[in-house]
Structures are given as structure tokens and as C-alpha cells.
N, C-alpha and C. Protein backbone atom coordinates (compact mmCIF):
# COMPACT_ATOMS: atom_id res chain seq x y z
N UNK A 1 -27.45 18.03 15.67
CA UNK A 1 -28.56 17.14 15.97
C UNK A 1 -29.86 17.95 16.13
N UNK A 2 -29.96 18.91 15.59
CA UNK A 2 -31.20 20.01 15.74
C UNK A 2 -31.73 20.54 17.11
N UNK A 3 -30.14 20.67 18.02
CA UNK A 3 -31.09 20.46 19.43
C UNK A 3 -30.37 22.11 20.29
N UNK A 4 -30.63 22.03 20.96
CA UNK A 4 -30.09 23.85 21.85
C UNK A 4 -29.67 23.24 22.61
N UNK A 5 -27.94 23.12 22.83
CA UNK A 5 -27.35 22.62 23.56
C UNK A 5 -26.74 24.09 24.99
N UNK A 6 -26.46 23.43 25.89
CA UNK A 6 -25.86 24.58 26.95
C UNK A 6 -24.28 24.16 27.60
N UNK A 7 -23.65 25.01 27.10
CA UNK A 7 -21.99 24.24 27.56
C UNK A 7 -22.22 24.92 29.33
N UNK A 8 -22.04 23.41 29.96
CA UNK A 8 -21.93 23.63 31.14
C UNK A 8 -20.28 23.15 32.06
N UNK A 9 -19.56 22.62 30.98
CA UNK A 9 -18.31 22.54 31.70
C UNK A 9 -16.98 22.31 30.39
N UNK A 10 -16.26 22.80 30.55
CA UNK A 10 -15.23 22.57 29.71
C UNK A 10 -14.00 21.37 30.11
N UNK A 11 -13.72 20.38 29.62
CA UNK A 11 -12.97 18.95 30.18
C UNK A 11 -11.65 19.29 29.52
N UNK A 12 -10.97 18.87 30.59
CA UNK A 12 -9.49 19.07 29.98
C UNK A 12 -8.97 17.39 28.82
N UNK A 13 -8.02 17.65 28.04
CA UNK A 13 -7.89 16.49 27.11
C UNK A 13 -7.79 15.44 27.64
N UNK A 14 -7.67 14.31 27.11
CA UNK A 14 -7.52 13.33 26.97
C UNK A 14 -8.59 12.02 28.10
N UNK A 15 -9.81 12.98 28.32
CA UNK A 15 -10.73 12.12 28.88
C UNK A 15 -11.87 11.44 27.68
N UNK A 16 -11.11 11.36 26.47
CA UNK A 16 -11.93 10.21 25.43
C UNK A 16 -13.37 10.63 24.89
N UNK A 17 -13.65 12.08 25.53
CA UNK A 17 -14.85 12.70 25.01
C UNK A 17 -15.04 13.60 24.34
N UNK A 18 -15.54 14.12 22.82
CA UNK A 18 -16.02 15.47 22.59
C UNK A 18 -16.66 16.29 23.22
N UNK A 19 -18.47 15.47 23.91
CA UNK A 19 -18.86 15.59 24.00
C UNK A 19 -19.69 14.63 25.35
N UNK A 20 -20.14 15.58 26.47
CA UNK A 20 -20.42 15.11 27.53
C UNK A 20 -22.08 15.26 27.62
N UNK A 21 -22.87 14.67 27.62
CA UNK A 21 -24.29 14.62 28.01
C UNK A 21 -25.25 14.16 28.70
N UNK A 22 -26.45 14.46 28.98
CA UNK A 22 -26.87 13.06 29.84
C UNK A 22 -27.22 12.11 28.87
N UNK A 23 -27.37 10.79 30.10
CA UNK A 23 -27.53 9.76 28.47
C UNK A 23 -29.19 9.59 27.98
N UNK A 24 -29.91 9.90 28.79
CA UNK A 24 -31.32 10.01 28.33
C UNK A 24 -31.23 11.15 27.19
N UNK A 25 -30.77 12.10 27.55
CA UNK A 25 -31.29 12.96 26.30
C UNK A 25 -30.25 12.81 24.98
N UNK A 26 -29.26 12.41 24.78
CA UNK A 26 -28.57 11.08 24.04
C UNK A 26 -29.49 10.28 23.32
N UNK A 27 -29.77 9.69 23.59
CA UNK A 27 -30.38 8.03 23.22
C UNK A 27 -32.15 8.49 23.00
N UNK A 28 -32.64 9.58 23.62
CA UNK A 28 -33.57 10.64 22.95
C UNK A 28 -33.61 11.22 21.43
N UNK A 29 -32.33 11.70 21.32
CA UNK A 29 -31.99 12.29 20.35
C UNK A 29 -31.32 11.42 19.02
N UNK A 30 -30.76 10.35 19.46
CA UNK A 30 -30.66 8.99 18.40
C UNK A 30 -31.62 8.17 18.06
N UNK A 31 -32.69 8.46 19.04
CA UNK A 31 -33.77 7.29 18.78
C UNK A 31 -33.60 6.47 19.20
N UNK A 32 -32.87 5.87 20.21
CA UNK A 32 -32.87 4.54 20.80
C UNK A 32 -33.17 4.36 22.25
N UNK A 33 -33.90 5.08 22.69
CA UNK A 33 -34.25 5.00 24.48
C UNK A 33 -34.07 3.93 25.24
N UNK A 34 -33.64 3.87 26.44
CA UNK A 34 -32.63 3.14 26.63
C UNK A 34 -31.88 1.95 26.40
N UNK A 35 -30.83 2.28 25.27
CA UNK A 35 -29.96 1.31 24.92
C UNK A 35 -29.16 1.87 24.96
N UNK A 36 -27.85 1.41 24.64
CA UNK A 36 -26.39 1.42 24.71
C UNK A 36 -25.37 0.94 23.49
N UNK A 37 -24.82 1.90 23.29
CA UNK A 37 -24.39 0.93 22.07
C UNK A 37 -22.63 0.76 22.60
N UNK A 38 -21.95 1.64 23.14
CA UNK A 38 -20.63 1.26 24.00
C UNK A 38 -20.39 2.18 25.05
N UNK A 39 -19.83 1.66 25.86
CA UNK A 39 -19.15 2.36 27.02
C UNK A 39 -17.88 1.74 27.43
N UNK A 40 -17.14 3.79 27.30
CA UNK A 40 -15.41 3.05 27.73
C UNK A 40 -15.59 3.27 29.05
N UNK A 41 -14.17 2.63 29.79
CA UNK A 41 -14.76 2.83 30.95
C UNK A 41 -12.96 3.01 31.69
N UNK A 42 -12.29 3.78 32.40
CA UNK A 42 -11.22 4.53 32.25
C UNK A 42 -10.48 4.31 34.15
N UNK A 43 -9.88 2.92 34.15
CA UNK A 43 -9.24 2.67 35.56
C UNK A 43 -8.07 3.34 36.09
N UNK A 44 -8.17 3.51 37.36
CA UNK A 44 -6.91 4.17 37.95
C UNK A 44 -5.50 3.24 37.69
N UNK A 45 -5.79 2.48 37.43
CA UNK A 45 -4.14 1.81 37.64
C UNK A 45 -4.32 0.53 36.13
N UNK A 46 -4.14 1.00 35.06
CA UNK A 46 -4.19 0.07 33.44
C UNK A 46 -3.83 -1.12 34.28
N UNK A 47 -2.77 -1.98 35.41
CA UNK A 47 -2.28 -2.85 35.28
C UNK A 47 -3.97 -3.51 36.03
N UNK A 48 -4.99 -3.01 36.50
CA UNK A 48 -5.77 -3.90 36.88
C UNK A 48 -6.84 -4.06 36.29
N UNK A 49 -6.80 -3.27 34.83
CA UNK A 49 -7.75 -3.26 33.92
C UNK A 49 -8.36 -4.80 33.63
N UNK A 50 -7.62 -5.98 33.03
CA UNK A 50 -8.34 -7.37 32.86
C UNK A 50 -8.82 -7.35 34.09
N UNK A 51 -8.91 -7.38 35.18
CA UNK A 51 -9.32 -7.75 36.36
C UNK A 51 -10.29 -7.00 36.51
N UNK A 52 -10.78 -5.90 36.40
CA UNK A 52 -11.96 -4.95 35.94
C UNK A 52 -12.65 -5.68 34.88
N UNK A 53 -12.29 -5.99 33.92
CA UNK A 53 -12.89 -6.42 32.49
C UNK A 53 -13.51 -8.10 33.47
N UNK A 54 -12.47 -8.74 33.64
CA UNK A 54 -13.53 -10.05 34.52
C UNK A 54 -14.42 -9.86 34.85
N UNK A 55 -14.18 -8.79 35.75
CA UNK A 55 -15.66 -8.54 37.03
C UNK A 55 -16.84 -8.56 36.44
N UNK A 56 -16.86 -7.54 35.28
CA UNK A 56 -17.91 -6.88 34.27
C UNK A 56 -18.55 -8.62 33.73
N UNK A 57 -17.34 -8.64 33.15
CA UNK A 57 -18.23 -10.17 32.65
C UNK A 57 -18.65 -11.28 33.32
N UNK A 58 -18.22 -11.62 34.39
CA UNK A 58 -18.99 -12.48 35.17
C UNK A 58 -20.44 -11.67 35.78
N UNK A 59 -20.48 -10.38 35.92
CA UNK A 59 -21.64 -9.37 36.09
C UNK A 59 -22.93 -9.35 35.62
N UNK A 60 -22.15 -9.46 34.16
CA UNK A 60 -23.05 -8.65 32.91
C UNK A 60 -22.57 -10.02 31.86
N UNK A 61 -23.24 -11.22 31.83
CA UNK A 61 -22.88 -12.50 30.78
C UNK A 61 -23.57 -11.87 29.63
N UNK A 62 -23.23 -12.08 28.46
CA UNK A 62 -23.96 -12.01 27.26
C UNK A 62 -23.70 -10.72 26.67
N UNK A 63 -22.59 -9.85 27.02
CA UNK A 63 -22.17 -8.61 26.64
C UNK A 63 -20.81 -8.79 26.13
N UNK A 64 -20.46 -7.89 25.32
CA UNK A 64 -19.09 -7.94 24.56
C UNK A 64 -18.14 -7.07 25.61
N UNK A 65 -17.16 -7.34 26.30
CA UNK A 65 -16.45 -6.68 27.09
C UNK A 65 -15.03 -7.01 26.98
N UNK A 66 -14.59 -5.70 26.68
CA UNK A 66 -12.99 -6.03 26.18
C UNK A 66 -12.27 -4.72 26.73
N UNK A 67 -10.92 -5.13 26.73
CA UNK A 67 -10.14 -3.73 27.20
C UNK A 67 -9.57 -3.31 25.64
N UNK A 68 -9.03 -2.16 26.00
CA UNK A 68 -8.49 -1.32 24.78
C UNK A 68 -7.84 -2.12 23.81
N UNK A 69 -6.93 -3.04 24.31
CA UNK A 69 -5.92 -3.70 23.71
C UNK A 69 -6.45 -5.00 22.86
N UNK A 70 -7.73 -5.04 23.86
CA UNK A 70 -8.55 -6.41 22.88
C UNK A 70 -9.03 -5.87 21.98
N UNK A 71 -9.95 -5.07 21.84
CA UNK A 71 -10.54 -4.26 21.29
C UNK A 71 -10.13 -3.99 19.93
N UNK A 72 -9.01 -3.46 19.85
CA UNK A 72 -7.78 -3.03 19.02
C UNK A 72 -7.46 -3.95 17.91
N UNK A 73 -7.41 -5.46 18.94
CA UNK A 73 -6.87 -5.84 17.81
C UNK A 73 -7.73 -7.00 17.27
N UNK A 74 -9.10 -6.46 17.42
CA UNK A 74 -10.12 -7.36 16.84
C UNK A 74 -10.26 -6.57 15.68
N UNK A 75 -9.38 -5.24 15.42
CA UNK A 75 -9.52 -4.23 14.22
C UNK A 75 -8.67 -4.67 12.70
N UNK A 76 -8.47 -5.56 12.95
CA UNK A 76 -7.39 -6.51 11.81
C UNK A 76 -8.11 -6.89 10.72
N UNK A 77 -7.04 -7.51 9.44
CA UNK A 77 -7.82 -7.48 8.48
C UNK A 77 -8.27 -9.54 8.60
N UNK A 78 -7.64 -9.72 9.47
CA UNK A 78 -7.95 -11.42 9.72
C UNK A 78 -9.29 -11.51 10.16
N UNK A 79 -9.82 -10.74 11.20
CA UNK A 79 -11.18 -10.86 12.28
C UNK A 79 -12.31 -9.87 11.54
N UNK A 80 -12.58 -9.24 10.14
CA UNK A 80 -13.37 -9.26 9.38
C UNK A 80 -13.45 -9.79 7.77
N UNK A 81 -14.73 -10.38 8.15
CA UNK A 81 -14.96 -11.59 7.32
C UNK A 81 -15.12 -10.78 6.03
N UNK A 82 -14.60 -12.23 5.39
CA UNK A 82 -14.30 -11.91 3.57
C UNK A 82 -13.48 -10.52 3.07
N UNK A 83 -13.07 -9.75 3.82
CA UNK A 83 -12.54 -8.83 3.87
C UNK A 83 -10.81 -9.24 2.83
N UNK A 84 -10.15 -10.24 3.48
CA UNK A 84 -9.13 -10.69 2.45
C UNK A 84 -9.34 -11.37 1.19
N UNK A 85 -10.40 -11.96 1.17
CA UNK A 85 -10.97 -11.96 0.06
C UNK A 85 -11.53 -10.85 -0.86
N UNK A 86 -11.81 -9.93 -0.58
CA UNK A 86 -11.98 -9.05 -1.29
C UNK A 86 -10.64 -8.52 -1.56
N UNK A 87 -9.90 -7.87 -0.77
CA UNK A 87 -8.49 -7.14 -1.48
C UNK A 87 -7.48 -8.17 -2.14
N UNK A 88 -7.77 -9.48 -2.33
CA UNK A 88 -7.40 -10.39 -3.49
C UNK A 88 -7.98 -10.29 -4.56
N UNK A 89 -9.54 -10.19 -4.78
CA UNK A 89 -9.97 -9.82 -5.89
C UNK A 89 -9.42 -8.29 -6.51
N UNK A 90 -9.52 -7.03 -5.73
CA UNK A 90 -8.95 -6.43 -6.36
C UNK A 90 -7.96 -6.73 -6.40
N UNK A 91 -6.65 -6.46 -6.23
CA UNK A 91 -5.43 -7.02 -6.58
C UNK A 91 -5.51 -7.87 -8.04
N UNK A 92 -6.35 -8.87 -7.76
CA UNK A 92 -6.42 -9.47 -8.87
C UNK A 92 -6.70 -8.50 -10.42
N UNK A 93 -7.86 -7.59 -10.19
CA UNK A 93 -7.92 -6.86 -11.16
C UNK A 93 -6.94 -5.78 -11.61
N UNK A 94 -6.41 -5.45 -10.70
CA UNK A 94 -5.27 -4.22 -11.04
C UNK A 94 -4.34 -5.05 -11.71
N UNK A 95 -3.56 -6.39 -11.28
CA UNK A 95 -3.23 -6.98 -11.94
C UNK A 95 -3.52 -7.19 -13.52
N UNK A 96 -4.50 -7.47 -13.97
CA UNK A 96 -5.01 -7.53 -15.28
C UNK A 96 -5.33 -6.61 -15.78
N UNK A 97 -5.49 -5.40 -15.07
CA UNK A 97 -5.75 -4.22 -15.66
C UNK A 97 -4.33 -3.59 -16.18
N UNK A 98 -3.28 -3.68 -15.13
CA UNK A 98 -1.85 -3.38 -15.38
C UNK A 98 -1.16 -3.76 -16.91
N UNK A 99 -2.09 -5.45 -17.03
CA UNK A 99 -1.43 -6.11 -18.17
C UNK A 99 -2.33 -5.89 -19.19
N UNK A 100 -3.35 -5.22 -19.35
CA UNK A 100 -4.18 -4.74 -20.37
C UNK A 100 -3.13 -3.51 -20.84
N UNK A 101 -2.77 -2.62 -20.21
CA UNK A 101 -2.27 -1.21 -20.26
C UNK A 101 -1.06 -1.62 -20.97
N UNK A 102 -0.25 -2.28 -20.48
CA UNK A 102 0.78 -2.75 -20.71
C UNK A 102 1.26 -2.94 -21.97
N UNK A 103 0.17 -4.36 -22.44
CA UNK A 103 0.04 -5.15 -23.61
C UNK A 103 -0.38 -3.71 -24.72
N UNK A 104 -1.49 -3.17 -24.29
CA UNK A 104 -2.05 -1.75 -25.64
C UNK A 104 -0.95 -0.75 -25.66
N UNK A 105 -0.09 -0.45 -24.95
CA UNK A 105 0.96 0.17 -24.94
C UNK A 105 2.36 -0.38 -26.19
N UNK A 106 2.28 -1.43 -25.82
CA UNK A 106 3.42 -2.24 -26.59
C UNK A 106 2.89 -2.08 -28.30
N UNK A 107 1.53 -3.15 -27.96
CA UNK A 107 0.78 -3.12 -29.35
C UNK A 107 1.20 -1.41 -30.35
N UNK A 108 0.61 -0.70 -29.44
CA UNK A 108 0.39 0.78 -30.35
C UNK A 108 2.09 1.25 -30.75
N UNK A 109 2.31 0.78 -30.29
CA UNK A 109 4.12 1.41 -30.40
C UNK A 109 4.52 0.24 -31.50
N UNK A 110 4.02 -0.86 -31.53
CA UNK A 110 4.86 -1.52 -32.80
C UNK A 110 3.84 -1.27 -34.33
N UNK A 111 2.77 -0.59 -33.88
CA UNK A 111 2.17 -0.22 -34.90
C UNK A 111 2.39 0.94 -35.50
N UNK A 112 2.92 1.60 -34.33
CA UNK A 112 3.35 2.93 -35.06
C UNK A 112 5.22 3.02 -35.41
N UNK A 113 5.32 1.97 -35.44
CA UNK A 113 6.83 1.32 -35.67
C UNK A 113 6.99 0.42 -37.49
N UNK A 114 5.73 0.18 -37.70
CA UNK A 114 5.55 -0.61 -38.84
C UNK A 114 6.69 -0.93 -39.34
N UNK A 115 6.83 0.35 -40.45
CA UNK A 115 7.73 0.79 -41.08
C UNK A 115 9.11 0.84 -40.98
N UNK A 116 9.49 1.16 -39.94
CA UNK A 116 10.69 0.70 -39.27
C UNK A 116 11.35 -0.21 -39.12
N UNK A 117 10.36 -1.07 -38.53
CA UNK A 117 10.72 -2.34 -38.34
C UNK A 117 10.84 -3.21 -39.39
N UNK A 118 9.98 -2.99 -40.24
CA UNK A 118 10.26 -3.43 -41.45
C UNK A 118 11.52 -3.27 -42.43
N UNK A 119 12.14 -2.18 -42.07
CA UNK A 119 13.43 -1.47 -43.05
C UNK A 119 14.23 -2.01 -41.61
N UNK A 120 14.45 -2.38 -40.36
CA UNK A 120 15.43 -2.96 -40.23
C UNK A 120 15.56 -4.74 -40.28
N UNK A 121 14.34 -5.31 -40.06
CA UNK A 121 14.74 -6.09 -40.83
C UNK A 121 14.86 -6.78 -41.89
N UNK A 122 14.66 -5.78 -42.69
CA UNK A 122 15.15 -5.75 -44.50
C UNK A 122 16.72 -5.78 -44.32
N UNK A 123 17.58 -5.03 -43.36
CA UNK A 123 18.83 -4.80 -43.09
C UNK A 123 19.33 -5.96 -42.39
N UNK A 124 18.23 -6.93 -41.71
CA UNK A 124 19.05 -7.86 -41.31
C UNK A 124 18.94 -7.71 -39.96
N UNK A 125 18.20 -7.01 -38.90
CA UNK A 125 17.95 -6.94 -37.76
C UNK A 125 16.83 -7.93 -37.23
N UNK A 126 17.18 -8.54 -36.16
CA UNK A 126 16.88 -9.95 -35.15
C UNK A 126 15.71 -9.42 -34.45
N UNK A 127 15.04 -10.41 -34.09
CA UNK A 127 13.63 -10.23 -33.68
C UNK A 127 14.04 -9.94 -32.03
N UNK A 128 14.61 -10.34 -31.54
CA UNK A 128 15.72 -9.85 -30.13
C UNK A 128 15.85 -8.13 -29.84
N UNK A 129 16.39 -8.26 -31.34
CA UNK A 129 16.98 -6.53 -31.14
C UNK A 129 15.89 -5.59 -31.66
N UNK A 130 15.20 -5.98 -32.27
CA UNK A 130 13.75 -4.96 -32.54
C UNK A 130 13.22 -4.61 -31.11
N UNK A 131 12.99 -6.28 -30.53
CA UNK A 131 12.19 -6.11 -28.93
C UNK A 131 12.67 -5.31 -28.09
N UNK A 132 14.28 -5.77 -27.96
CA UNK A 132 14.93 -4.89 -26.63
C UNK A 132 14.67 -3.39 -27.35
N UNK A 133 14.96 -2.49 -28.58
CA UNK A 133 14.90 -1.62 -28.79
C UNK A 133 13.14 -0.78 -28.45
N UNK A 134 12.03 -1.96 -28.59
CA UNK A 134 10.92 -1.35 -28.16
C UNK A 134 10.88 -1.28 -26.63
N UNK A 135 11.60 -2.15 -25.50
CA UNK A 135 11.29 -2.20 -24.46
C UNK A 135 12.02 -1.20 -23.80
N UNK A 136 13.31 -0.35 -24.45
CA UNK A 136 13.82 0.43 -24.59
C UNK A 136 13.09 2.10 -24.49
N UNK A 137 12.55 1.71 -25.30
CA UNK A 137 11.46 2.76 -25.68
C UNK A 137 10.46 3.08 -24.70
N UNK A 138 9.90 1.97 -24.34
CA UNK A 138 8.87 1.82 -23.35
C UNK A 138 9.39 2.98 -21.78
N UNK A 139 10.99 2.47 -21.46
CA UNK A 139 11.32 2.52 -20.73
C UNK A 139 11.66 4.04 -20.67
């Protein structure tokens, strides 16, 4: 962030931070003076966490306040929009793209079969057994 930082304490894991700062010089350095864009917030006992999360919101109305678990699973592909709509469209195209590949694959192989195919069924060979023998091939 172009800035001369001073390590003044080293945190042992799993307190949810890289990086510890004040928040003025934070939100200095992002450009956003004082705002907020999230805060976790880390209870002694998880089982009284909703009951923490209440407090906040009857507190603080008009704020998004959720525990981990809500949070989580607002991360789904149901709770962003058009989002399944889009990985139907693709799908859709790989689909047709699959059967483009597919179809020019087949095509080029009975073209380069002409001849063949022609001398077997000069011999009397079934439009059945040409196919299975190309899908054969394919395979």
C-alpha cells in the first residue's frame, strides 16, 4: 500500500487476521475515512453468538448482521442473482460445442472412408455395419 509499516506485535493463529492496524490509518490508506466495510466480531462461548448477533441488530437497525454460519450460506449459487442462469447458458454451449466436435469428427472420418465404404457396400455391406464399424473407430 506504499506505506512504512512498523511490526509492533506478532498474533498467534487463528485470530482471523493478517494484518492488525489502526482503523484510521486503514480507511486513510483505502480512501474511505470513516467507513466500514465489515467487522468480524469473535465470542467467548459460539453457543451465544445469535444472541450477540440480536443485540447488534436491535442496536444498529439498517446494518447487515449475520453470524458465520449465516454468512456462509448466503455464499450459494441460489442467493446470487442470475448466476444459475448463467452456468445454464454455458452448459448449454459446451453442449453444442461437444456436438459440433462430434458431428466434424464423424463427417471427416466418413470422408476419408469414401472409398471403402463404397467397396463394402459393393460387397453387400448394411448401412448398420458401416456405422457400428465407424463408431468403432471413433471409439
Amino acid at each position: 500500500m506504499n506505506h512504512t509499516w512498523r511490526v509492533s506485535e506478532i498474533f498467534e493463529s487463528g485470530k482471523l487476521a493478517r494484518i492488525c492496524a489502526r482503523l484510521d490509518v486503514l480507511q486513510a490508506l483505502t480512501g474511505s475515512p470513516r467507513k466500514l466495510s465489515q467487522i468480524y466480531l469473535k465470542v467467548d462461548d459460539p453457543a451465544r453468538a445469535q444472541s450477540v448477533v440480536n443485540d447488534l441488530r436491535d442496536k444498529m437497525p439498517g446494518y447487515f448482521i449475520y453470524t458465520m454460519e449465516e454468512f456462509t450460506s448466503l455464499l450459494t449459487i441460489g442467493s446470487v442473482g442470475l448466476l444459475r442462469n448463467f452456468i445454464g447458458v454455458v452448459i448449454g454451449i459446451a453442449v453444442i460445442v461437444g456436438f459440433i466436435v462430434v458431428s466434424m469428427a464423424m463427417y471427416t472420418a466418413v470422408l476419408e472412408r469414401t472409398r471403402e465404404i463404397g467397396i463394402l457396400k459393393a460387397l453387400g455391406a448394411s448401412s448398420g455395419y458401416i456405422l457400428d464399424l465407424l463408431f468403432r473407430e471413433m471409439c
